[in-house]
N, C-alpha and C. Protein backbone atom coordinates (compact mmCIF):
# COMPACT_ATOMS: atom_id res chain seq x y z
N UNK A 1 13.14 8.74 -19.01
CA UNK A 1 12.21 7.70 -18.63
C UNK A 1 12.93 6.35 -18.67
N UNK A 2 12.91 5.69 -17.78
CA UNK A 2 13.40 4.05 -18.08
C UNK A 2 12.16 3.35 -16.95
N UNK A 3 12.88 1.98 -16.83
CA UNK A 3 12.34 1.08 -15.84
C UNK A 3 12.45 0.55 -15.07
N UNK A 4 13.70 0.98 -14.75
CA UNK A 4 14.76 0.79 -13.37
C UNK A 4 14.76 2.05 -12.44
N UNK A 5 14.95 1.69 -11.19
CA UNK A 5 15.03 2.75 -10.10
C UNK A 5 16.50 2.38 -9.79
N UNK A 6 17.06 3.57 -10.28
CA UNK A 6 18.44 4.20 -9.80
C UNK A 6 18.77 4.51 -8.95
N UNK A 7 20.20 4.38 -8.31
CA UNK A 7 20.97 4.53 -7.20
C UNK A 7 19.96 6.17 -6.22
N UNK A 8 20.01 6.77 -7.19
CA UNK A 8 19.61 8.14 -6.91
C UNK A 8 18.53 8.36 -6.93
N UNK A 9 17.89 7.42 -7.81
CA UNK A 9 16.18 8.04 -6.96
C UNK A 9 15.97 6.53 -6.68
N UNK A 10 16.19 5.60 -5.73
CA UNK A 10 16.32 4.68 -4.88
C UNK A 10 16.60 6.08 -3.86
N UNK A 11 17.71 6.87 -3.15
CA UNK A 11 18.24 7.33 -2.34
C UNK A 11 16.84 8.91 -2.08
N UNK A 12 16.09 8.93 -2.90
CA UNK A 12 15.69 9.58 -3.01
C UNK A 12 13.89 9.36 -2.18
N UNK A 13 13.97 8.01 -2.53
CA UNK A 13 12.40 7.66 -2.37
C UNK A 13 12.74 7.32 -1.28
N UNK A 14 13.50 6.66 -0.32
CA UNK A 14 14.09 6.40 0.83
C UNK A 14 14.20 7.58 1.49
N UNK A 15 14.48 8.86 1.06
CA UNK A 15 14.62 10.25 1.95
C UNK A 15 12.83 10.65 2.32
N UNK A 16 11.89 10.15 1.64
CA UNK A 16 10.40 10.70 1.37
C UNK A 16 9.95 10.02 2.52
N UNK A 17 9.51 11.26 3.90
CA UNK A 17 8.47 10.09 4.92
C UNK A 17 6.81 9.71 4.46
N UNK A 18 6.56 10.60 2.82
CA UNK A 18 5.75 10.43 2.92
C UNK A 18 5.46 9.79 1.44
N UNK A 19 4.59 8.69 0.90
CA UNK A 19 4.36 8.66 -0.49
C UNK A 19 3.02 8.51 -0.84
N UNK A 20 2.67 8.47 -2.32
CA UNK A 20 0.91 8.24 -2.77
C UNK A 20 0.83 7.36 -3.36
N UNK A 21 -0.11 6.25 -3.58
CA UNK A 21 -0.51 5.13 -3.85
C UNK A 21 -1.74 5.77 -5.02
N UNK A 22 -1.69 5.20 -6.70
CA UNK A 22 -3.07 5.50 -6.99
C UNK A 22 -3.22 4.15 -7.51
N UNK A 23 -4.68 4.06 -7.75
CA UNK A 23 -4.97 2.43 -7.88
C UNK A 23 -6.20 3.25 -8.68
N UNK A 24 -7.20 2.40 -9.56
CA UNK A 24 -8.24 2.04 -9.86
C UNK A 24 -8.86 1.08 -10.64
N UNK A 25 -10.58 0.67 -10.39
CA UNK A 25 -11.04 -0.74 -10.82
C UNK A 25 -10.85 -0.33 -12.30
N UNK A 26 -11.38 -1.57 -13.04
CA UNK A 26 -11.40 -1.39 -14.61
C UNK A 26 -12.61 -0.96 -14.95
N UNK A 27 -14.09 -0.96 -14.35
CA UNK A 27 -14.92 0.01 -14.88
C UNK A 27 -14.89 0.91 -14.68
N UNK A 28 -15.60 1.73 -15.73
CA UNK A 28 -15.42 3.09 -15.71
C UNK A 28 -16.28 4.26 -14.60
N UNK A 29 -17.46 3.27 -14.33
CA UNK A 29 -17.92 3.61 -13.11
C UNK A 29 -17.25 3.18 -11.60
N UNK A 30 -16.45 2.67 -11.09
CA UNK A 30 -15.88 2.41 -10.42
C UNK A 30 -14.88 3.79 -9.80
N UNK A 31 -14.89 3.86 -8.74
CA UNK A 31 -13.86 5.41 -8.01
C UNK A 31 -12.52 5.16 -8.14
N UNK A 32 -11.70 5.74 -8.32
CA UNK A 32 -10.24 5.85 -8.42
C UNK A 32 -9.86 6.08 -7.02
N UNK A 33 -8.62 5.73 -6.82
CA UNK A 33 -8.46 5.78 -5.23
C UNK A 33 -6.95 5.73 -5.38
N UNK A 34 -6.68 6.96 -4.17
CA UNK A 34 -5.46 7.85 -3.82
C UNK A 34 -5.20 7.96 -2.48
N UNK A 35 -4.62 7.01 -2.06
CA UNK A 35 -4.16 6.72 -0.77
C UNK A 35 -2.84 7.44 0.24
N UNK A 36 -2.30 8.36 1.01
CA UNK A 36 -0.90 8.44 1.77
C UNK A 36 -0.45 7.58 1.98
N UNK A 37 0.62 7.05 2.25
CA UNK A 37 1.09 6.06 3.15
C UNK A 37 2.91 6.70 3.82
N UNK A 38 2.82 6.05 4.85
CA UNK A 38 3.78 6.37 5.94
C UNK A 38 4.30 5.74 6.60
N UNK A 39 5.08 5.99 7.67
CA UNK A 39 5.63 4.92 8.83
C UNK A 39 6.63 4.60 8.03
N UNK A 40 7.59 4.27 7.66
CA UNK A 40 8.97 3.70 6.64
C UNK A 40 8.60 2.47 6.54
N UNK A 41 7.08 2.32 5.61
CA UNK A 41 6.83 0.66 5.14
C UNK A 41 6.79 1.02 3.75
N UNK A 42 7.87 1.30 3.20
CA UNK A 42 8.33 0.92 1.46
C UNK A 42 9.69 0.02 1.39
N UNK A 43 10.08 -0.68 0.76
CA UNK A 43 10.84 -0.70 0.45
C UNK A 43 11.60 -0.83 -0.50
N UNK A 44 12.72 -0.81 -1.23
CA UNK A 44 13.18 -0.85 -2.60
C UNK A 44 14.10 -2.37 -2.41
N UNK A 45 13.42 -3.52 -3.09
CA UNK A 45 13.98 -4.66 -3.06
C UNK A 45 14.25 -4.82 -4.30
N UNK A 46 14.80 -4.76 -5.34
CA UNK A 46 15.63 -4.37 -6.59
C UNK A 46 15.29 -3.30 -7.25
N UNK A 47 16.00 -3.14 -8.38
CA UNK A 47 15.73 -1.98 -9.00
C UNK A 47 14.87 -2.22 -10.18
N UNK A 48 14.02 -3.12 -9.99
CA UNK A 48 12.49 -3.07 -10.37
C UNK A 48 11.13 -3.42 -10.22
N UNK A 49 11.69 -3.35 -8.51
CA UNK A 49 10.47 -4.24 -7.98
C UNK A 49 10.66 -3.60 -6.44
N UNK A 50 9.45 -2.87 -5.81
CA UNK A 50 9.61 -2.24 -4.72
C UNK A 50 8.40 -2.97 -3.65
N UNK A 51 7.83 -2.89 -2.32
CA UNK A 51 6.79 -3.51 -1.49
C UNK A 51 6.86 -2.48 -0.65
N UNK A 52 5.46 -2.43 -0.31
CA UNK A 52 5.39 -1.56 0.84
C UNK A 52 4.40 -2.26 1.72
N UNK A 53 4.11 -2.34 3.34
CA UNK A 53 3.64 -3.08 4.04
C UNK A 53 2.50 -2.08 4.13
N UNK A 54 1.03 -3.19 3.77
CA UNK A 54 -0.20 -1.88 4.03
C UNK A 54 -0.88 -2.08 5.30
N UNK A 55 -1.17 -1.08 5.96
CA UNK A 55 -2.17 -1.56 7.33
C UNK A 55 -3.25 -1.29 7.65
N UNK A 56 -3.58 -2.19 8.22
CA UNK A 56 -4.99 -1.65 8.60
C UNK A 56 -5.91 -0.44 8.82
N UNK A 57 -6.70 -0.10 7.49
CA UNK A 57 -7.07 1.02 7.48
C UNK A 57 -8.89 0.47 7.37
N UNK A 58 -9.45 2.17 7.10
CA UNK A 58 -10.74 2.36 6.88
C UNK A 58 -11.55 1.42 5.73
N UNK A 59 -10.84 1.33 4.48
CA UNK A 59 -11.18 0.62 3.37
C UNK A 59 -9.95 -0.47 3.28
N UNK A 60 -10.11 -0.72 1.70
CA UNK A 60 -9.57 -1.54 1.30
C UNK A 60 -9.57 -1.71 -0.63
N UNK A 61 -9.49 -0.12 -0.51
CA UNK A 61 -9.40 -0.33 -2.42
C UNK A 61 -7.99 -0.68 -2.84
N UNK A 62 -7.25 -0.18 -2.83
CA UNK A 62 -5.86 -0.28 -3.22
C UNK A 62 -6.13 -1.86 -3.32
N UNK A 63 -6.26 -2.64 -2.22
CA UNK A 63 -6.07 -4.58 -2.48
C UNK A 63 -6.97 -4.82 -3.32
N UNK A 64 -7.93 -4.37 -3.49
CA UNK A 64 -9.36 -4.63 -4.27
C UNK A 64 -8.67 -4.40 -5.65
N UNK A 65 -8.44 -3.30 -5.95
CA UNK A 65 -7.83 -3.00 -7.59
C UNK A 65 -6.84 -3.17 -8.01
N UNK A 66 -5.90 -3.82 -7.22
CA UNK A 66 -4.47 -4.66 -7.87
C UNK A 66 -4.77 -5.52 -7.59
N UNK A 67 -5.81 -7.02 -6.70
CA UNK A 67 -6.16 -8.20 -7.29
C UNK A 67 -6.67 -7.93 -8.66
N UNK A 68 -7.68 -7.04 -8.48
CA UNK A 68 -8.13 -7.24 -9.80
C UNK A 68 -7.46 -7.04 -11.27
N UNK A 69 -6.86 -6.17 -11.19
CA UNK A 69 -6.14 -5.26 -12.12
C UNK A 69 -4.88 -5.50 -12.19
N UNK A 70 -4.36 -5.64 -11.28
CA UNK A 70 -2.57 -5.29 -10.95
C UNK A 70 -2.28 -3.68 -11.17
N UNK A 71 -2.68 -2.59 -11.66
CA UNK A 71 -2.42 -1.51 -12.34
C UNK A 71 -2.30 -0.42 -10.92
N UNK A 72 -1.01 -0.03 -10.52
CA UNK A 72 -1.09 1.23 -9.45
C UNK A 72 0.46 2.01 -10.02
N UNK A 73 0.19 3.11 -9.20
CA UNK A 73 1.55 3.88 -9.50
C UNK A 73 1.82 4.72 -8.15
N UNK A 74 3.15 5.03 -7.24
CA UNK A 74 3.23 5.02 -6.45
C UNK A 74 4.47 6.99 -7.13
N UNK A 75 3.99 7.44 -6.11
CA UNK A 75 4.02 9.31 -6.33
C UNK A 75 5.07 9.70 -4.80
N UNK A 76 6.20 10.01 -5.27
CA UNK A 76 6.76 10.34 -4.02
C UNK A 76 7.34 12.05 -4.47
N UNK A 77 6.85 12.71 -3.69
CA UNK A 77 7.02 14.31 -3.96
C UNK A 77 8.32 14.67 -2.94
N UNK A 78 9.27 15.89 -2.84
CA UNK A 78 10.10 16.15 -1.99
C UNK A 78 9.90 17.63 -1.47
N UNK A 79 9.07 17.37 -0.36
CA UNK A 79 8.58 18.66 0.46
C UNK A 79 9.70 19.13 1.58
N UNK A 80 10.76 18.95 1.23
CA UNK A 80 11.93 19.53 2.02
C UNK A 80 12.69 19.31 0.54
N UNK A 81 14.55 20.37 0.42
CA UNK A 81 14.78 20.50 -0.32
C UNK A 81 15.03 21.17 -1.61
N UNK A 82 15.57 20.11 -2.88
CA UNK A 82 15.17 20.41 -3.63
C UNK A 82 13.68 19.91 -4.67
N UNK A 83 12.72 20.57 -5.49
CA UNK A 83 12.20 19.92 -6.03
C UNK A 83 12.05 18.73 -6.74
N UNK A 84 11.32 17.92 -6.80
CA UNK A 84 11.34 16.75 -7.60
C UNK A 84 10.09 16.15 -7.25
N UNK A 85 9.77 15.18 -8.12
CA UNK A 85 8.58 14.54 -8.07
C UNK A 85 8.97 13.04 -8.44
N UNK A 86 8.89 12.01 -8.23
CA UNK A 86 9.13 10.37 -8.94
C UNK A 86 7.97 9.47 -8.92
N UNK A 87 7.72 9.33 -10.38
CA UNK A 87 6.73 7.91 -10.47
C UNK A 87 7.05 6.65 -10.62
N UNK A 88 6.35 6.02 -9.78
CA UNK A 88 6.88 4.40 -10.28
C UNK A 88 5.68 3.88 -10.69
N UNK A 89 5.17 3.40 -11.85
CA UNK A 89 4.15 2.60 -12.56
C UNK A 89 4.55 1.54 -12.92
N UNK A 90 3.81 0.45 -12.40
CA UNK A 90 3.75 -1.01 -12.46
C UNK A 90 2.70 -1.93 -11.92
N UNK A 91 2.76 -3.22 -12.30
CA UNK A 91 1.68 -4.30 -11.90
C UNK A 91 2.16 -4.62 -10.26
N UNK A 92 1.51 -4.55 -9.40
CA UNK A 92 1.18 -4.68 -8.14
C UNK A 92 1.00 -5.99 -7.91
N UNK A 93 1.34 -6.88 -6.82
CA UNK A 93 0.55 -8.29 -6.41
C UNK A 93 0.50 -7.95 -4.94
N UNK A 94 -0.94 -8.37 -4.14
CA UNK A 94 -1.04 -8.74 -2.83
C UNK A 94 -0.57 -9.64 -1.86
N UNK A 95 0.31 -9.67 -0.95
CA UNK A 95 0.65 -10.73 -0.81
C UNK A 95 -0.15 -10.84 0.96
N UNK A 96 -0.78 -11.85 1.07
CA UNK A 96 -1.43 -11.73 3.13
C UNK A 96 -1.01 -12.61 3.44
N UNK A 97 -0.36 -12.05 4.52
CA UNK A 97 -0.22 -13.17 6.11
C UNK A 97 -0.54 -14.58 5.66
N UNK A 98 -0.16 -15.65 5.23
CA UNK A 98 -0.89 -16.91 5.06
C UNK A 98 0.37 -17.54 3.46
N UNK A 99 0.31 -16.35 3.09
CA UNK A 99 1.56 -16.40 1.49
C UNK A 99 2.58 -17.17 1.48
N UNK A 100 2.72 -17.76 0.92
CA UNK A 100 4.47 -18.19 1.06
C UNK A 100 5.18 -17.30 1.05
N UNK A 101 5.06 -15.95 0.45
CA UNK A 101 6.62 -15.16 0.81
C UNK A 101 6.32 -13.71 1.39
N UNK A 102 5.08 -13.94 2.11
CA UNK A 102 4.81 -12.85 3.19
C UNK A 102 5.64 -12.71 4.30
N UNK A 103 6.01 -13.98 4.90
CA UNK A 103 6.94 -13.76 6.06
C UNK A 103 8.09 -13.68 5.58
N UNK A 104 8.85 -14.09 4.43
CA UNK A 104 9.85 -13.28 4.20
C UNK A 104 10.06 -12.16 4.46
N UNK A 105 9.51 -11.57 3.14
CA UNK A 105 9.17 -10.11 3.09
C UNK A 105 8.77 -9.15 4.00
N UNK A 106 8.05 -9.93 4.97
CA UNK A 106 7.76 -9.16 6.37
C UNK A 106 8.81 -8.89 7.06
N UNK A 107 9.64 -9.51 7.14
CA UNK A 107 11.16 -8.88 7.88
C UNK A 107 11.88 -8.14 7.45
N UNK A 108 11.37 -7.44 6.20
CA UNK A 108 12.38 -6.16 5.62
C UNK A 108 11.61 -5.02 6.57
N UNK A 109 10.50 -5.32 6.80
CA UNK A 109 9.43 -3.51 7.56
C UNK A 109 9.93 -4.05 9.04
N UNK A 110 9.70 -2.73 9.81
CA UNK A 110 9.65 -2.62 11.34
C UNK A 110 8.27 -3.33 11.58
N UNK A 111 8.40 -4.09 12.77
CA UNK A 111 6.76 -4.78 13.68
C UNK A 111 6.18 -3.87 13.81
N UNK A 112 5.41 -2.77 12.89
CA UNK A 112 3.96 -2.02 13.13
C UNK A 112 2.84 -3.14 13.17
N UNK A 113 2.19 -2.68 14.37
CA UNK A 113 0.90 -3.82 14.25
C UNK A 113 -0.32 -3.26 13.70
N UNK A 114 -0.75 -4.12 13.14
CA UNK A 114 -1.95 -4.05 12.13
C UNK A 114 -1.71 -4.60 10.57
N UNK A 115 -0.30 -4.90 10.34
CA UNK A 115 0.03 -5.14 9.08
C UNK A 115 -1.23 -6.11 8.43
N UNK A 116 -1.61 -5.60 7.52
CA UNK A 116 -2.84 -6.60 6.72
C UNK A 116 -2.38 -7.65 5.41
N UNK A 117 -0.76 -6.77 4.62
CA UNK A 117 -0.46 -7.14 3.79
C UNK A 117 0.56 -6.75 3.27
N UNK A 118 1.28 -6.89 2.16
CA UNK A 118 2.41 -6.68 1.59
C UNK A 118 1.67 -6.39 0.15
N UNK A 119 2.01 -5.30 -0.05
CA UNK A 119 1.71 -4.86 -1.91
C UNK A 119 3.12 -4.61 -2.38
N UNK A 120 3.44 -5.86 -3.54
CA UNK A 120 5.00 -5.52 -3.93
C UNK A 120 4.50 -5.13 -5.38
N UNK A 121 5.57 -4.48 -6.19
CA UNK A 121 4.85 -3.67 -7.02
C UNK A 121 6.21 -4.32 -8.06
N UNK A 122 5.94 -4.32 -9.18
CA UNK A 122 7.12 -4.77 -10.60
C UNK A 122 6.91 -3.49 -11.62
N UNK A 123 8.03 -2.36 -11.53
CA UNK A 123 8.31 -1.71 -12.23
C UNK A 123 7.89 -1.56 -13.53
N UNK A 124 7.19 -1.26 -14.14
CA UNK A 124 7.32 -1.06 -16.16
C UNK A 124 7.73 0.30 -16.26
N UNK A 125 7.96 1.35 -15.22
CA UNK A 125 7.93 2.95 -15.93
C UNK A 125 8.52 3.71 -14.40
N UNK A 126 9.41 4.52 -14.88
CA UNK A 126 10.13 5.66 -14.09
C UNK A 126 9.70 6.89 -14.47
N UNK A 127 9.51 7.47 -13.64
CA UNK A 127 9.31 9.21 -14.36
C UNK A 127 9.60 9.81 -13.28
N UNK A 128 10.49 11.53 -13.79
CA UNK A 128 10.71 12.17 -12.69
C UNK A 128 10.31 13.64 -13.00
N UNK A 129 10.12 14.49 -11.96
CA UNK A 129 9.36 15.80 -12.82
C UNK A 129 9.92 16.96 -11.92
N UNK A 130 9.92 17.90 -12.25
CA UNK A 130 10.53 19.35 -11.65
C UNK A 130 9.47 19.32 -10.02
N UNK A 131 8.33 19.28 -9.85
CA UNK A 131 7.98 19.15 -8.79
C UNK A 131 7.96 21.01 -8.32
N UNK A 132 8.33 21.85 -8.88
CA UNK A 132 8.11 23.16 -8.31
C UNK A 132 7.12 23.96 -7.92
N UNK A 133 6.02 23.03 -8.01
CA UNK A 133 4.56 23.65 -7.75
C UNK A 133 4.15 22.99 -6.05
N UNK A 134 5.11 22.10 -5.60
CA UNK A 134 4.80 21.24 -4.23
C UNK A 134 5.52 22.54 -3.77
N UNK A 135 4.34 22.39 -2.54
CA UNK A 135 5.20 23.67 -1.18
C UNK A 135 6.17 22.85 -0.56
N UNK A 136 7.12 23.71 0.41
CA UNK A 136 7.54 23.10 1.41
C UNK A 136 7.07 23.18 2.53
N UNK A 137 7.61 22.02 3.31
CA UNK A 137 6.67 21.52 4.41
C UNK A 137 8.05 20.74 5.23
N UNK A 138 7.70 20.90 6.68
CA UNK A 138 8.94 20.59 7.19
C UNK A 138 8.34 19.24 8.27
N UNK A 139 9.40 18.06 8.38
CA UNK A 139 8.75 17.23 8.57
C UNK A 139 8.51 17.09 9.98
N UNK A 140 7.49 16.99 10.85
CA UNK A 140 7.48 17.01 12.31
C UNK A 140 7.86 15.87 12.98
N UNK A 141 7.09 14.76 12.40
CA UNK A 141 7.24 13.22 13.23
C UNK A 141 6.00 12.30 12.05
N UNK A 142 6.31 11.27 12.71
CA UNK A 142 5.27 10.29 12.49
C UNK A 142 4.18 10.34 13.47
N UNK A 143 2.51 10.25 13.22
CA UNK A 143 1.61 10.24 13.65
C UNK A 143 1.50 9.01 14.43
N UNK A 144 0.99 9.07 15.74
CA UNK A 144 1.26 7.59 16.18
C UNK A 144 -0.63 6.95 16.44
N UNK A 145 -1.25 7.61 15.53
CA UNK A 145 -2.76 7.35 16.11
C UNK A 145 -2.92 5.96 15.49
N UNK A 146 -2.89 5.83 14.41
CA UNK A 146 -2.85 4.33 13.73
C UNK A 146 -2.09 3.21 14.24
N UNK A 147 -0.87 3.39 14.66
CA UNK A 147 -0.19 2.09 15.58
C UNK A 147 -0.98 2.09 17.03
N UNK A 148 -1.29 3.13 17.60
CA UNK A 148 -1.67 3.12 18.70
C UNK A 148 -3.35 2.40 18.89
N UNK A 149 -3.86 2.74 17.47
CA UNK A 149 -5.50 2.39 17.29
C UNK A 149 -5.07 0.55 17.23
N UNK A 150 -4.34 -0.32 16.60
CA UNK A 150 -4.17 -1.18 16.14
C UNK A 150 -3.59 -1.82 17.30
N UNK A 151 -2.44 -1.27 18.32
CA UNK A 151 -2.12 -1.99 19.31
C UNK A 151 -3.76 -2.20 20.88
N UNK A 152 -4.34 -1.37 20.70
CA UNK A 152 -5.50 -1.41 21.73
C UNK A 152 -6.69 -2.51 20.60
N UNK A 153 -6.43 -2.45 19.81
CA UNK A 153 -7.74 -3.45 19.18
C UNK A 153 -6.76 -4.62 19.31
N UNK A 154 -5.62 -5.06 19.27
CA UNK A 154 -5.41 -6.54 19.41
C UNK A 154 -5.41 -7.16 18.69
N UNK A 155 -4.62 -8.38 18.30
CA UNK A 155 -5.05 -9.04 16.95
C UNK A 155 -6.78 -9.74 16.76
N UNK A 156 -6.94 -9.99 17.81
CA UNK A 156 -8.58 -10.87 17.46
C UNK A 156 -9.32 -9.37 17.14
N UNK A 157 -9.38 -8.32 17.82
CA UNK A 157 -9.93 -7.17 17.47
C UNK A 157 -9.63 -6.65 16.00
N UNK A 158 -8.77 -6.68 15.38
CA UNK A 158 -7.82 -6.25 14.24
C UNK A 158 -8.80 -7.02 13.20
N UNK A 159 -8.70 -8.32 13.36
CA UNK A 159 -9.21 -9.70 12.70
C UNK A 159 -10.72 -9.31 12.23
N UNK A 160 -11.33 -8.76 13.45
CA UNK A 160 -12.91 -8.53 13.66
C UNK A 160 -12.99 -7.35 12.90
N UNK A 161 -12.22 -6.28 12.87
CA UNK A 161 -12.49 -4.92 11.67
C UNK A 161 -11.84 -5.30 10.44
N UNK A 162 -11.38 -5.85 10.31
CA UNK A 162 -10.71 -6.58 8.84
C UNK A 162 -11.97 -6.90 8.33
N UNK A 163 -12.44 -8.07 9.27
CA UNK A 163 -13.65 -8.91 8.24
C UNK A 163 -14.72 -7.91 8.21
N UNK A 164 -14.89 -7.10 8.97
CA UNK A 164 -16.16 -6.39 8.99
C UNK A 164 -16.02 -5.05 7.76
N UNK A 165 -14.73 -4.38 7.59
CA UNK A 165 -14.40 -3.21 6.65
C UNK A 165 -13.85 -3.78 5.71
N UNK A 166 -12.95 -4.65 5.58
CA UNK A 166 -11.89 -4.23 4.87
C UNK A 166 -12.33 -6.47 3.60
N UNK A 167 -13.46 -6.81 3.67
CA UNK A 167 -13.66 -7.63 2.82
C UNK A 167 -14.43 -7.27 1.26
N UNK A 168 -15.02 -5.68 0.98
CA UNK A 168 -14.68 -5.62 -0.33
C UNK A 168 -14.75 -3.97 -0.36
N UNK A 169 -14.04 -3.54 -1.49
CA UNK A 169 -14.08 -1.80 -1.57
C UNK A 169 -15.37 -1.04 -1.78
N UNK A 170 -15.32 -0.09 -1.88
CA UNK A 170 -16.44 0.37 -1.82
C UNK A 170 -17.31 0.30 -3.39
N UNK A 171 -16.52 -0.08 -3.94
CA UNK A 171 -17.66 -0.61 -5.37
C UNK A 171 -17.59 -2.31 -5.09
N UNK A 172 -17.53 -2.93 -4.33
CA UNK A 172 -17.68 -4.13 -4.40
C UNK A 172 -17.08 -5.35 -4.68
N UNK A 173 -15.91 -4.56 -4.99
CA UNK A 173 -14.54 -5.92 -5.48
C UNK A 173 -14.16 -6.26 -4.06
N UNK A 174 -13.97 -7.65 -4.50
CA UNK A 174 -13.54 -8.45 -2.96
C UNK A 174 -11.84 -7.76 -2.81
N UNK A 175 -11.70 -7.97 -1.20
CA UNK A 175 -10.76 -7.41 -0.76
C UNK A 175 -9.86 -8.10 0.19
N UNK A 176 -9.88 -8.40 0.92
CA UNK A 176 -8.72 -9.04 1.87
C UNK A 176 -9.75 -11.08 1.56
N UNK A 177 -8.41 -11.98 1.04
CA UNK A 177 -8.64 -12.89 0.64
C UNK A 177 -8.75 -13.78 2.22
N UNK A 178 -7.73 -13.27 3.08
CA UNK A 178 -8.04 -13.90 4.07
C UNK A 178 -9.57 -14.64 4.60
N UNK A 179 -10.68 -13.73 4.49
CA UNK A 179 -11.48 -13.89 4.86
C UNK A 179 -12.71 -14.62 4.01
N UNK A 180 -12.27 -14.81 2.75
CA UNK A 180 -12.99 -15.43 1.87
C UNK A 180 -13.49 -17.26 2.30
N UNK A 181 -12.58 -17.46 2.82
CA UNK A 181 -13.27 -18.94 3.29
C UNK A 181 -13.81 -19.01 4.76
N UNK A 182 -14.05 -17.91 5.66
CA UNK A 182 -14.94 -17.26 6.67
C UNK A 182 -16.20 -17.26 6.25
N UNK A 183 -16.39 -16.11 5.31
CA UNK A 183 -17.61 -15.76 4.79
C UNK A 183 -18.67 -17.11 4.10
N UNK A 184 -17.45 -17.81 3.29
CA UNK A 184 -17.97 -18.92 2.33
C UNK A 184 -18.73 -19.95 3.88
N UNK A 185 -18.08 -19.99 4.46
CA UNK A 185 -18.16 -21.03 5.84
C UNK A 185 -19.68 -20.47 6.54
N UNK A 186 -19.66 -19.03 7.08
CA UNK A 186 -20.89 -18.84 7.49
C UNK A 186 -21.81 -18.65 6.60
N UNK A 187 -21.73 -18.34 5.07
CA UNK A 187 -22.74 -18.52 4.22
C UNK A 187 -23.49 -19.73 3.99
N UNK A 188 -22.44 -20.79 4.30
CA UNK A 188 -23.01 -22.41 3.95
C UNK A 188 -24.20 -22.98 5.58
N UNK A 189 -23.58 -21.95 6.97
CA UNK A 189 -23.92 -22.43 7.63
C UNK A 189 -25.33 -22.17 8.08
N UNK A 190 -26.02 -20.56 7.25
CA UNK A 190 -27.03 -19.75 7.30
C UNK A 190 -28.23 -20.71 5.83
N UNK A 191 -27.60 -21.52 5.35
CA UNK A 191 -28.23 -22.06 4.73
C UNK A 191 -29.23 -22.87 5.04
């Protein structure tokens, strides 16, 4: 166990097209949430601090429970190979379009459109595990329904399912900050 990501499982999480995101709120009634993610938007920007570019999806817990929390851990399994399993547990920050070091950071991922955000994550815990219970699975391609859904909605379209899905999770924690002075704006104006 340490708290650094090593040459070798750096080389390792980089071989994975596919990884898991878990996140959850701090009440106890609140859902835990276990996300895929894909497309080669991780990246390993030191060896204790990794980002992966999130996009526009259905919800929006993962942003909801690391504003709130910071607390996620990111699960990369090796379904070709040999076995292995790697955790990375650490405090998470959101970073959106608008950030000071979003557009940095945005030039480490490929231009997938829909990007909503950058979740960079700060290491506290490594773990690696035999993994012999994952089948193998051989990798076909990348799915292109999500870039393809995101290039026909457009950014003003993109903008319009953002504010409409993706402003709080499904227990109610606010979610994409972007839109917080939208809402505040037509709330004042319904007054």
């Amino acid at each position: 166990m340490t708290a650094r990501i090593t040459d070798e499982i750096e080389q390792f999480i980089l071989q994975q097209h596919v990884f898991f995101v878990a996140t959850a709120p701090l009440g106890s009634e609140g859902h835990v949430n276990l996300s895929p993610k894909g497309l080669d938007s991780l990246r390993v920007l030191d060896p204790q601090t990794v980002a992966y570019l999130d996009l526009t999806g259905s919800g929006v817990e993962t942003i909801a429970h690391v504003r709130e929390n910071g607390r996620i851990t990111l699960m990369f399994c090796a379904f070709e190979g040999d076995p292995k399993i790697v955790r990375l547990y650490g405090r998470g920050e959101v970073l959106e379009p608008g950030d000071p070091e979003f557009s940095s950071l945005r030039e480490r991922f490929p231009q997938l459109p829909g990007a909503r955000a950058i979740i960079r994550v700060r290491i506290e815990r490594v773990s690696q595990s035999c993994g012999y219970g994952v089948p193998l699975y051989r990798f076909v391609g990348e799915r292109r329904e999500l870039i393809d859904w995101a290039e026909r909605k457009g950014s003003d379209g993109l903008r319009d399912y953002q504010c409409r899905h993706n402003r709080h999770s499904i227990d109610g924690l606010p979610g994409l900050r972007t839109f917080e002075s939208q809402a505040q704006l037509s709330f004042e104006r319904q007054r």
